[in-house]
Structure formats: structure tokens, C-alpha cells
Protein backbone atom coordinates (compact mmCIF):
# COMPACT_ATOMS: atom_id res chain seq x y z
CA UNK A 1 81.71 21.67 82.50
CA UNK A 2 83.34 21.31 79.04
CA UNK A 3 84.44 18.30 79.81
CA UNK A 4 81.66 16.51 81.83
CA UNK A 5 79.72 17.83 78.37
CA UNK A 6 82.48 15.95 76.12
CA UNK A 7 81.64 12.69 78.33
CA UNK A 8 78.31 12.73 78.57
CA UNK A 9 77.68 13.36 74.47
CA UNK A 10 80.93 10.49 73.87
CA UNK A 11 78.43 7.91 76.38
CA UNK A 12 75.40 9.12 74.88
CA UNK A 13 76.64 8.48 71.54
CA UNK A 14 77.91 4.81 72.21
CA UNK A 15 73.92 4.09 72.97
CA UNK A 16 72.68 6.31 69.97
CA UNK A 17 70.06 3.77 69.12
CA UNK A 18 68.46 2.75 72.42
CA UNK A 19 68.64 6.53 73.27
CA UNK A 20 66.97 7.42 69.67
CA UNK A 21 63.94 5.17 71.09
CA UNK A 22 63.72 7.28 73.64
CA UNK A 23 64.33 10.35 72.05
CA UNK A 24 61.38 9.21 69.56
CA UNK A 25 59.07 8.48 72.59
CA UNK A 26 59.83 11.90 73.79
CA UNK A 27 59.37 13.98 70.85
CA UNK A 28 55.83 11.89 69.85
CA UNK A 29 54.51 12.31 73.04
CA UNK A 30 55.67 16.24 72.84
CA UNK A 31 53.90 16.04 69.20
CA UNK A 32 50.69 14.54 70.76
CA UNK A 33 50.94 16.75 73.82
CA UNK A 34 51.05 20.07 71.65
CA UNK A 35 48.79 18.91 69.22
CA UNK A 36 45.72 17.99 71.46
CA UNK A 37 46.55 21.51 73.34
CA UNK A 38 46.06 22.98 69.74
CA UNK A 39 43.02 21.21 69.29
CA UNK A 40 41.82 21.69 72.22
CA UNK A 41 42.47 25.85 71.93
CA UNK A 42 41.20 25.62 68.49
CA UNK A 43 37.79 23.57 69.33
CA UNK A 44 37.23 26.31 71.91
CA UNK A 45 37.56 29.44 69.85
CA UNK A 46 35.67 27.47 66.80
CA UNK A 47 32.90 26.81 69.17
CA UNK A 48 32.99 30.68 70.52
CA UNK A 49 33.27 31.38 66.93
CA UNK A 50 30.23 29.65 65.88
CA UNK A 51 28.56 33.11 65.00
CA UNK A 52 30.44 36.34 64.76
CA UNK A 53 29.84 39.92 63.62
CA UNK A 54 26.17 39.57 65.04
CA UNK A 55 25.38 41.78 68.36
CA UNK A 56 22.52 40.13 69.38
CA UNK A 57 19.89 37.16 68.73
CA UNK A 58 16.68 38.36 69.23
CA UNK A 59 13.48 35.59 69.99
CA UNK A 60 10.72 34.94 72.29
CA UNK A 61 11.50 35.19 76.11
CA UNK A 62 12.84 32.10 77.50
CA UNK A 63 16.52 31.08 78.29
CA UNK A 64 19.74 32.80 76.92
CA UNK A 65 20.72 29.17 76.60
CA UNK A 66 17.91 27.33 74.56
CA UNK A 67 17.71 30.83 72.05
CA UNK A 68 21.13 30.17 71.59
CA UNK A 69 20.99 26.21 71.36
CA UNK A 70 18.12 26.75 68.42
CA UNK A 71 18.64 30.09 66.66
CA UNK A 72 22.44 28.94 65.94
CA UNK A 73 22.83 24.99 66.82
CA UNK A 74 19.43 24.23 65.58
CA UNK A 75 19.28 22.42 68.46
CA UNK A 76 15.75 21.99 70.43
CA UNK A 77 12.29 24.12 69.49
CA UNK A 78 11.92 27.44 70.47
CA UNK A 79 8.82 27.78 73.16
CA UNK A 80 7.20 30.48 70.95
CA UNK A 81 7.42 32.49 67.88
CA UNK A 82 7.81 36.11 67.26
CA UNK A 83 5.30 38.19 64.94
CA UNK A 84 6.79 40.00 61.27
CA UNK A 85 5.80 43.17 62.61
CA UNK A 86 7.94 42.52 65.68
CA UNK A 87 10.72 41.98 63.70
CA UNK A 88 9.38 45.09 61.26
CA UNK A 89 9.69 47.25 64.60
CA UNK A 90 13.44 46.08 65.55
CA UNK A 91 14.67 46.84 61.68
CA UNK A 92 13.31 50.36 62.48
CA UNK A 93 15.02 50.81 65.58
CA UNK A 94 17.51 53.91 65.61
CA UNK A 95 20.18 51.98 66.64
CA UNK A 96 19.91 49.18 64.33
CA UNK A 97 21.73 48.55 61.39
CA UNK A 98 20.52 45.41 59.68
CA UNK A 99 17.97 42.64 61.14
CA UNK A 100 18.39 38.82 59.53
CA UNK A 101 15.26 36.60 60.30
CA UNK A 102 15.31 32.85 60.65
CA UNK A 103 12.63 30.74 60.50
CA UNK A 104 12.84 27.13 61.27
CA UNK A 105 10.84 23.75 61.89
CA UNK A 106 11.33 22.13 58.96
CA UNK A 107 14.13 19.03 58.11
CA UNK A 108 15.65 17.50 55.32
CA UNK A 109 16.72 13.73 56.11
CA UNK A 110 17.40 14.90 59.46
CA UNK A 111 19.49 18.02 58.83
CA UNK A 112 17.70 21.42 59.61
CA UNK A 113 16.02 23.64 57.40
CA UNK A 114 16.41 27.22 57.57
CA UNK A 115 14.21 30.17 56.03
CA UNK A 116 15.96 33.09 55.93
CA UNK A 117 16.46 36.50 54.09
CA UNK A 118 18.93 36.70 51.29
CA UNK A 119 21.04 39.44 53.49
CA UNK A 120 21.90 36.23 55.21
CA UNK A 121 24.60 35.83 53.08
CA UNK A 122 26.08 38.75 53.23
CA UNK A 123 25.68 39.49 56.81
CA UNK A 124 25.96 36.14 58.41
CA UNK A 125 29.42 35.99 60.34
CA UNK A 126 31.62 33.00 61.92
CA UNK A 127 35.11 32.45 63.02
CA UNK A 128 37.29 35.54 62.64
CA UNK A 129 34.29 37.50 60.94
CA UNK A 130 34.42 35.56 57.46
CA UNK A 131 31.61 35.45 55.37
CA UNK A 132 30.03 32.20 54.40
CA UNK A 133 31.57 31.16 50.72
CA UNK A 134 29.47 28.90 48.10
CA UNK A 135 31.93 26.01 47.25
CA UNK A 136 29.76 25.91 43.99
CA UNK A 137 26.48 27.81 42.46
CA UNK A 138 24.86 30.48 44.02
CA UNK A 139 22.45 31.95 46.54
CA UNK A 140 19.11 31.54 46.20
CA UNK A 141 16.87 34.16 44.15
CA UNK A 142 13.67 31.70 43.19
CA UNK A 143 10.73 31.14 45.24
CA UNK A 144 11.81 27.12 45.35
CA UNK A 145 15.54 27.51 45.20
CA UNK A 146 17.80 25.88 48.21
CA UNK A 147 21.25 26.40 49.10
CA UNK A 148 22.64 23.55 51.75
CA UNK A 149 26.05 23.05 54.04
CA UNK A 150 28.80 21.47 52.86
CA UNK A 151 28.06 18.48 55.22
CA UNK A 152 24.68 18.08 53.75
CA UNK A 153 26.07 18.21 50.32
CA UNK A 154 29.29 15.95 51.17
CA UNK A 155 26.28 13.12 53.31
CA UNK A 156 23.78 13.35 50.87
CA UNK A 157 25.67 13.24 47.23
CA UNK A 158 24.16 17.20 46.42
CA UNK A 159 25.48 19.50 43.86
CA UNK A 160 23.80 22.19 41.83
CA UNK A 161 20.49 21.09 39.85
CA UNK A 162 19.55 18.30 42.24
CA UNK A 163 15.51 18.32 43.31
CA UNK A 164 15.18 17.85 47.06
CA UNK A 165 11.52 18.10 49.04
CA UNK A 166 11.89 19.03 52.56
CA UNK A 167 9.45 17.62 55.55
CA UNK A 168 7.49 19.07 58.20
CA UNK A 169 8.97 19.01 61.67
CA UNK A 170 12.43 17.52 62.32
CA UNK A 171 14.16 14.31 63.08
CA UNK A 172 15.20 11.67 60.91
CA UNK A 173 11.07 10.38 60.10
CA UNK A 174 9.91 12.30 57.28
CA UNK A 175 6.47 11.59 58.61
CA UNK A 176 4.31 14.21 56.14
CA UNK A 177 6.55 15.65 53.80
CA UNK A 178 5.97 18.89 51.31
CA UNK A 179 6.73 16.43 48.25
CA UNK A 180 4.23 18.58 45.65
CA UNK A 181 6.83 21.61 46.33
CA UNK A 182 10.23 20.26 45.48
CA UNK A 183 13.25 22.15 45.74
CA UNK A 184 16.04 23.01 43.59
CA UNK A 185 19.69 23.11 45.15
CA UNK A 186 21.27 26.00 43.48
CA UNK A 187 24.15 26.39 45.82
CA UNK A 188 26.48 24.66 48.25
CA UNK A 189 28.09 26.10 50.90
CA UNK A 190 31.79 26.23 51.93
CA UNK A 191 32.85 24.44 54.89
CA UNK A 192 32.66 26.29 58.01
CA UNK A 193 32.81 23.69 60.92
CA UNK A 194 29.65 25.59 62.24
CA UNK A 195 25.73 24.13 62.37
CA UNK A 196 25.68 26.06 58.73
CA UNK A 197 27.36 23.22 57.35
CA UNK A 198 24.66 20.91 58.39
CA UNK A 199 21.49 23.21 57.16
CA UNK A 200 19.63 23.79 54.21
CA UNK A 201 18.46 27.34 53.33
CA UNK A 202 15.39 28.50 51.75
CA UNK A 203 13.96 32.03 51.63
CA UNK A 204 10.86 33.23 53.91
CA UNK A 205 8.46 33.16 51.44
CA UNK A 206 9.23 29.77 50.52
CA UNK A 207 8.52 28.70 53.92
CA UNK A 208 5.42 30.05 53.44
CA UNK A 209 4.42 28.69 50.45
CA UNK A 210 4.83 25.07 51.53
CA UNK A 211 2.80 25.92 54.42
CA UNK A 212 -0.25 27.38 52.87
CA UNK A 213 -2.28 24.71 53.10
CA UNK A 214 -1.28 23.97 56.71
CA UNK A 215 -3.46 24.88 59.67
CA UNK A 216 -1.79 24.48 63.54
CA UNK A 217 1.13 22.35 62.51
CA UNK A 218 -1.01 20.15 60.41
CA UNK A 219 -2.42 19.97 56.59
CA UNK A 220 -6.03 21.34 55.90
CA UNK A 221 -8.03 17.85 54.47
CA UNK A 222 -8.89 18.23 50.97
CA UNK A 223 -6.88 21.11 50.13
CA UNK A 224 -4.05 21.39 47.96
CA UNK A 225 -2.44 24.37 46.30
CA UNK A 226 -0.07 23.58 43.28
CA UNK A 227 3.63 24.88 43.28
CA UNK A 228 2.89 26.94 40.46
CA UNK A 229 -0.08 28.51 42.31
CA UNK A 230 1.08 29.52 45.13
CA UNK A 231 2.27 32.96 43.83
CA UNK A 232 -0.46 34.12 43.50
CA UNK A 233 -0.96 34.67 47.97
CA UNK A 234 0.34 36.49 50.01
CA UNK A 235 3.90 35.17 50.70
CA UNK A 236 5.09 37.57 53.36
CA UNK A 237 5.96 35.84 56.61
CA UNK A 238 3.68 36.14 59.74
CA UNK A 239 6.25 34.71 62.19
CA UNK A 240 9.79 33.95 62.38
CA UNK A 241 11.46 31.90 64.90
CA UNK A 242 14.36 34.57 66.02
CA UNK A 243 16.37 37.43 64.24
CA UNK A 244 20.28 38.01 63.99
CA UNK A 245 20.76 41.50 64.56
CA UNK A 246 23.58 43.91 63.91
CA UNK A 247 23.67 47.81 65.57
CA UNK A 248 25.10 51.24 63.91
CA UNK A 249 27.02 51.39 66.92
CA UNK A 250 27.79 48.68 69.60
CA UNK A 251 28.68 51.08 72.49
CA UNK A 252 24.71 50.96 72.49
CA UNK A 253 23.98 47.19 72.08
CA UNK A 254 22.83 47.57 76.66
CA UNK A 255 20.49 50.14 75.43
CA UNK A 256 18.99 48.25 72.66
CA UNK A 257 18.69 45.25 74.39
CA UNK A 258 17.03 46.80 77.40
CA UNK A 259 14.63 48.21 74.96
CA UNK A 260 13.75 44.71 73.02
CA UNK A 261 12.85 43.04 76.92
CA UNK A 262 10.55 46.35 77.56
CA UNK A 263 8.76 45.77 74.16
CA UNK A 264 5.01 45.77 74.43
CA UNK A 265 3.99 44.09 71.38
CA UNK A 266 4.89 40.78 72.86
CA UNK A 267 7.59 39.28 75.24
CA UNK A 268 10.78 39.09 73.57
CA UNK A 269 14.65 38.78 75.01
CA UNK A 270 17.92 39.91 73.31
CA UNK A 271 21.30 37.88 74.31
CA UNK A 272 24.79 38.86 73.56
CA UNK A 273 26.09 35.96 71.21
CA UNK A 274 29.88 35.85 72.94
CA UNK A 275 28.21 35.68 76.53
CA UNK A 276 25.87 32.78 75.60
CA UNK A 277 28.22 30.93 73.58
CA UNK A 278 30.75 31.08 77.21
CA UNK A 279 27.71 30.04 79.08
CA UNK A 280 26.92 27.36 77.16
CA UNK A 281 31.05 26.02 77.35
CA UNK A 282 30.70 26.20 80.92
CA UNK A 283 28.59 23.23 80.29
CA UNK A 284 29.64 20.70 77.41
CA UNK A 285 33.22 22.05 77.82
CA UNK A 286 33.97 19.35 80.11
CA UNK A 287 35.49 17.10 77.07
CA UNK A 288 38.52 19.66 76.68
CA UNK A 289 39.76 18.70 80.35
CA UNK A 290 39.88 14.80 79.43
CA UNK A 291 41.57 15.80 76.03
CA UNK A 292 44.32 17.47 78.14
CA UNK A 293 44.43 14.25 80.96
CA UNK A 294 45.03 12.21 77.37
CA UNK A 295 47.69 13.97 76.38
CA UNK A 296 49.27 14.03 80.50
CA UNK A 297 49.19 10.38 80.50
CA UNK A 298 51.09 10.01 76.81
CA UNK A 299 53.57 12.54 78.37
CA UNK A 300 53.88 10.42 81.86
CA UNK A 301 54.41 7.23 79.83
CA UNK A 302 57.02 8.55 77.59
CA UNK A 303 59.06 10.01 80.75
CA UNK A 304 58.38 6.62 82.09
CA UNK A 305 60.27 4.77 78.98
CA UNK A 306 62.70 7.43 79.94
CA UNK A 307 63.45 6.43 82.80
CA UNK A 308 63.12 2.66 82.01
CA UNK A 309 65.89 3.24 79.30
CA UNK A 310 68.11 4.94 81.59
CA UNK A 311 68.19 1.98 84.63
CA UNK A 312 68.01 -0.42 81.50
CA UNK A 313 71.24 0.81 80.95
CA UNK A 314 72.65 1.54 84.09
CA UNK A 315 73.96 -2.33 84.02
CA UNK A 316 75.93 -1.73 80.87
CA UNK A 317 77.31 1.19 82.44
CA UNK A 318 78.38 -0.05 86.02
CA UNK A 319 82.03 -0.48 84.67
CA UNK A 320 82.13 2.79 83.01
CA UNK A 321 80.34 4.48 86.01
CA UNK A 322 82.82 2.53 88.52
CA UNK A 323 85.93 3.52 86.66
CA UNK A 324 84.44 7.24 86.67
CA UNK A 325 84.58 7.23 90.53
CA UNK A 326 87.85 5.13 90.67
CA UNK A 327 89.19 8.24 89.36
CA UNK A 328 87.59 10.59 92.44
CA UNK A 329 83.76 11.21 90.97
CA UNK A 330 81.71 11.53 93.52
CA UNK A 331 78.32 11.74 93.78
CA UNK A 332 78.05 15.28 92.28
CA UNK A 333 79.81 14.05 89.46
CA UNK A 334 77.44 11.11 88.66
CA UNK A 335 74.42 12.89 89.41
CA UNK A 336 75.56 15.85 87.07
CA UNK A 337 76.61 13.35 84.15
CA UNK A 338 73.41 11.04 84.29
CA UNK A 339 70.93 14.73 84.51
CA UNK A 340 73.26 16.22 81.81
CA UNK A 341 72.61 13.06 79.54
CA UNK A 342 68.86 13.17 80.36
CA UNK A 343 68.30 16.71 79.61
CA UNK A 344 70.40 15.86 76.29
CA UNK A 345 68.03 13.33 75.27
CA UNK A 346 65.10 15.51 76.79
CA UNK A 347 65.65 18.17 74.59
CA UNK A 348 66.34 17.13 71.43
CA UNK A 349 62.61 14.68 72.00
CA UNK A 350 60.89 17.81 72.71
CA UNK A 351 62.36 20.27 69.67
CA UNK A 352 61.48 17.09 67.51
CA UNK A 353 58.26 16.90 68.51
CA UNK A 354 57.33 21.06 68.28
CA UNK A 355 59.13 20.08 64.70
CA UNK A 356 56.60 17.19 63.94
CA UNK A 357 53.57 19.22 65.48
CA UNK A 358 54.62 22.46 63.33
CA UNK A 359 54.62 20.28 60.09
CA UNK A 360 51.58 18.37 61.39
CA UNK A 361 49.53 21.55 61.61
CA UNK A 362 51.18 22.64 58.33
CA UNK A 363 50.38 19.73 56.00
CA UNK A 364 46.96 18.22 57.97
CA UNK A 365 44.92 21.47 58.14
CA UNK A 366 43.85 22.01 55.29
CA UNK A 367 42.35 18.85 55.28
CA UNK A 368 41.06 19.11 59.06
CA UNK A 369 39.19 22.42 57.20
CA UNK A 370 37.59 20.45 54.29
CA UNK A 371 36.71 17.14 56.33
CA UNK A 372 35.76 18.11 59.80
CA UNK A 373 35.32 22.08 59.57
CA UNK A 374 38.14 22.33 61.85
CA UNK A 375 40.91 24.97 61.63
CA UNK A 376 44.16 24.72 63.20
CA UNK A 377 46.16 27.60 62.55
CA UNK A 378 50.19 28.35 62.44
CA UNK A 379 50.86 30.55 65.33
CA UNK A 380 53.00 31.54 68.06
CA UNK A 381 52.64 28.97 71.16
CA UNK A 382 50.05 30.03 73.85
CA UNK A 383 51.07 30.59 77.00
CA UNK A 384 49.62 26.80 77.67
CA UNK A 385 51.86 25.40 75.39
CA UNK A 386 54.56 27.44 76.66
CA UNK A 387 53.66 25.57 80.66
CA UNK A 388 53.75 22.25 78.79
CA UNK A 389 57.16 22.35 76.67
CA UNK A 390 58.68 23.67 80.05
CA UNK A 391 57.06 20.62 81.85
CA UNK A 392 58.35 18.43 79.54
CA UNK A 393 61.46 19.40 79.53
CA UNK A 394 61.76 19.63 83.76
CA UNK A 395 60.42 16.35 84.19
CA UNK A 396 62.39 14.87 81.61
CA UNK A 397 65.48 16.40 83.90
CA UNK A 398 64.46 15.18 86.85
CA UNK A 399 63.39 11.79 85.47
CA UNK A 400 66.94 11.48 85.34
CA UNK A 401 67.76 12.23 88.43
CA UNK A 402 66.33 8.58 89.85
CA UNK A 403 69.02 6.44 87.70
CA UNK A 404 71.92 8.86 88.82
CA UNK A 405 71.23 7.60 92.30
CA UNK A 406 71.03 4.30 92.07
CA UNK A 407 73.82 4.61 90.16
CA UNK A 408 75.60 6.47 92.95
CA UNK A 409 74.94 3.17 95.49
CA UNK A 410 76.22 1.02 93.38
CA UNK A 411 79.58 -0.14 95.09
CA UNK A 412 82.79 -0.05 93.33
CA UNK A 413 83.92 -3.30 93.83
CA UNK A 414 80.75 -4.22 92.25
CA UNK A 415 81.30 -2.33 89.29
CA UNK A 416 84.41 -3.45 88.56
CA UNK A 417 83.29 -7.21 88.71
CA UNK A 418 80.35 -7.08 87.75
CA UNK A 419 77.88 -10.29 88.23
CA UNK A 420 77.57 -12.33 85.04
């Protein structure tokens, strides 16, 4: 074995630099094979991670899906608001330990606005339960102060002190907007690579202050009520599009939600944020299973160009393979020597690509974070990756197996004069 070894690295390294293409093409498509895996794992879990920490989302009864499309995507309308003292009667529950409102309807240049509480802040949860960071200011305390995502500030050009009026309804057409109650943006938001990033956030009453002089989604002719004025009503909401809710005690989160669908003071529904957010995958997941046939085929062409380089060089290697079996090689020999060589080259490809997709992860997420809200995280391989490494390195094998073959019927007398 020692010695078919000693031949196969002394051949090997008499075509270092046509093998070193190969090796190259092996270890980049290993890089782009782990790294779409990663992104692929990672895309999931940021997705499932989208809101964390919160037991349930509490709103009017319709689908788990659509709640959870516009309570946390701000995706779609919600078919019907629930009442303050709906929401007054969940915060008084037994079993619950803090309720967050949302309310929501209003844009900003196409990116959702969201009323909320100030606990917001403090209780609002993604990823591996971190809590929303301002890159810069801080959260909002006046009636007309705004905090927005660090997508809307990165888009839009926002930092702290800028005046921004916000519109009724959403979409991009800013078709009747509140301009006589501008806001001020006092904060901006950490990337989080969730729909926070693309929201701006007010407070409750502030919702209801640039709605005062609305009646049934439209404004009241004639009347107008300054900015400084409007202190002086009642700002307390009367409706709120859904509530994030958090329990004492999550053994009882069946019991609590069994009570919110029995509620008599209107028709409400409580979904478990995890079990929509897999529900909702099941759907729009689809794109993870061409990500992972992209990264098959850039494996299957680099075993290809494998192979190719191996017959390529079977005709330089006739003589040496002819004078192999002159000396009694037979075809175990040949095959053993040609696999040997291919699992050689298969090898070090694939330990220079987990190399290249270790030190890609290492130096490009940070800026994956900051640009796209993505995190990719140094860990040990999945079991996945695991499957695909081992793949790699099979096929590679038994890519090499084809070229010892044909190598094998190649007659002697042929490979000792060869045709010119």
C-alpha cells in the first residue's frame, strides 16, 4: 500500500498544475456547496426567528396565516380590528404577563407604520431572543416622536432630528397624507433582518392624534385640529390591530388560548408564533430546495472537470500506465492507483473548500448582518453538511473509477507506441 501511495503522490506530483485546476474546481464548488447549505439553514431559522420570546399573537378571528402575515410581516390588512378594552381584558388575564399592542394602516414612502406601546422595546423578541438595539438615538417618549428600521433609515437617508409625515393607508401613493402632524425621528433601529427593519414606530396615542379628524377611513371636510391642539382629547386608543402577548408561565399558553377563542366581547383567535411561522414555510419555502439543486449542479460540474482532467491525461500517461503492467499490474493495480490519485485530489479540494467557506463565514458576516440582516454563524457542521462533504468526497472516488478503466483496455502494445 506504501508503495502504490509513493507512486501515486510521485505521478500526481509530475501534473501538480493541471491537478491544482482541479483541485481548485473541487474545493470552490465544496465552498459554494457548504455555503448555500449555510444560507440556506440560516434563511430558515432567521425566517422562524422572525419573532421570538412572544407566546402568542392575539387579533380578530380569521386565519393563523394572514394574523401572522400582518401582525409581524406587515404584509396584507387584517379583516377587522380588536377593541382597547379587549386588549384591557387580556393584560388582566391571570396567566398573562405583559400584552404589547400594534396598531397599523398607516405608510411612510411605502414602508409600514407601526403604533405601538413603548414596552415594545423592551419586550419585542427576534432571533435567539435578542432585544431590538437603536444603532443611534433613542425610543420614543413625545407624542410626535418616530423611531424607524435600519432599512428605512439606510433607503431613505434618516438619522436623528429628521421631520418625516406619514400617510394614510399603505403602498407606495401617498394619496392623503397627515402633513400638518410631522414627525420627528428620534431613533434608528439596529439591523435585525426581520420586517422591523423596514417599519417606522410611533406610539398609540400618536396614531390617534393624526386621526382625530378622520371619520371611516376618511378626513371630516372642514375640520382641522392643529398638532399643538391635539393634546388636549382624549388620546387613548379605541382599537388596535393585534397584540403580542407574553404568559407568567407557558405550560399554560393551551389554556389561555382556549380562553381568548371563547371570549364574548368579540371574536378573537390566539396563534402560537413558532407553529405559524412553520406553516407559513411550508409555503414560500420552496426557494430553499432550488438553492440546494444550485449548489448539486456546481458540485456535478466540478466532478465532471474531474473526470475530464483525469481521461485528459490518461494519453500522457499510456506509457507510464503500459510500463506499470509490463511489470505484472493488473487491473487491480490500475484501478487502485487511478482511485487512490482521485481521492488524493478529492480530498485535499474538499478540506480547501470547508477552509474557504470557514473564512468566508468568518470575514463576510458581519457584513451579511449590516447589509442584508442576515446572520451566518461559526458552528459545528449540521448533519446536512455532514451528507454533503461525504458526497463529495464518494463521488469524487468513484469519478475516478471511469478513467481507471479505460485505462485498463488500453492495450500494451499500444502504450508502448503510442500514436503520434
Amino acid at each position: 500500500m506504501n508503495a502504490l501511495f509513493s507512486i501515486a503522490w510521485r505521478s500526481a506530483w509530475n501534473r501538480r498544475f493541471t491537478l491544482a485546476l482541479t483541485v481548485f474546481s473541487i474545493a470552490l464548488s465544496t465552498f459554494l456547496l457548504l455555503g448555500v447549505e449555510r444560507i440556506r439553514t440560516e434563511l430558515r431559522e432567521n425566517f422562524a426567528s422572525s419573532v421570538s420570546g412572544t407566546d402568542l399573537i392575539v387579533g380578530a378571528r380569521t386565519g393563523s396565516t394572514q394574523l401572522l402575515l400582518y401582525s409581524v410581516f406587515r404584509i396584507g390588512a387584517a379583516t377587522n380590528n380588536i377593541s382597547w378594552k379587549s386588549v384591557q381584558a387580556l393584560a388582566a388575564h391571570q396567566g398573562v404577563d405583559w400584552v404589547v399592542p400594534l396598531s397599523l394602516g398607516d405608510s411612510h414612502r411605502g414602508f409600514a407604520v407601526l403604533a405601538t406601546s413603548p414596552e415594545y422595546f423592551a419586550r419585542f423578541r427576534y432571533g435567539d431572543k435578542q432585544l431590538l438595539k437603536l444603532r443611534e438615538g433613542k425610543p420614543f417618549s413625545e407624542l410626535f416622536d418616530a423611531v424607524v428600521g435600519a432599512e428605512v433609515a439606510d433607503k431613505l437617508g434618516y438619522h436623528v432630528g429628521r421631520k418625516i409625515t406619514l400617510a394614510h393607508g399603505s403602498g407606495e401613493l401617498n394619496v392623503a397624507e397627515h402633513a400638518d402632524k410631522p414627525f420627528t425621528v428620534v431613533g434608528v433601529l439596529a439591523r435585525t433582518g426581520t420586517p422591523v427593519d423596514r417599519t417606522v414606530h410611533i406610539g398609540l396615542e400618536a396614531m390617534e392624534a393624526i386621526h382625530l379628524e378622520w371619520v371611516g377611513g376618511a378626513p371630516m371636510p372642514g375640520v382641522k385640529i392643529p398638532a399643538e391642539q391635539v393634546r388636549k382629547f382624549d388620546l387613548t386608543p379605541k382599537n388596535v390591530t393585534a397584540a403580542l402577548v407574553g404568559l407568567k408561565n407557558r405550560a399554560a399558553v393551551f389554556g389561555v388560548q382556549r380562553w381568548i377563542s371563547t371570549y364574548n366581547g368579540e371574536p378573537l383567535m390566539a396563534i402560537l408564533p413558532g407553529v405559524a411561522l412553520d406553516e407559513l414555510w411550508s409555503v414560500i419555502g420552496i426557494g430553499e430546495n432550488a438553492l440546494l439543486l444550485m449548489s448539486a449542479l456546481v458540485a456535478l460540474v466540478s466532478l465532471a472537470g474531474l473526470v475530464s482532467v483525469v481521461m485528459a491525461g490518461l494519453n500522457e500517461r499510456r506509457r507510464e500506465l503500459a510500463v506499470l503492467r509490463a511489470v505484472g499490474a493488473g487491473l487491480r493495480h490500475v484501478l487502485a492507483l487511478l482511485a487512490l490519485e482521485g481521492a488524493m485530489v478529492t480530498v485535499l479540494g474538499v478540506v480547501f473548500g470547508v477552509v474557504m467557506a470557514v473564512l468566508g463565514i468568518a470575514l463576510l458576516s458581519p457584513w451579511l448582518q449590516s447589509q442584508f440582516g442576515l446572520t451566518l454563524s461559526l458552528s459545528e457542521p449540521t448533519l446536512n453538511e455532514w451528507l454533503l462533504m461525504a458526497s463529495l468526497l464518494v463521488a469524487g472516488w468513484l469519478a475516478s473509477l471511469l478513467p481507471g478503466i479505460r485505462a485498463y483496455r488500453l492495450s500494451l502494445a499500444d502504450g508502448l507506441s503510442p500514436r503520434i
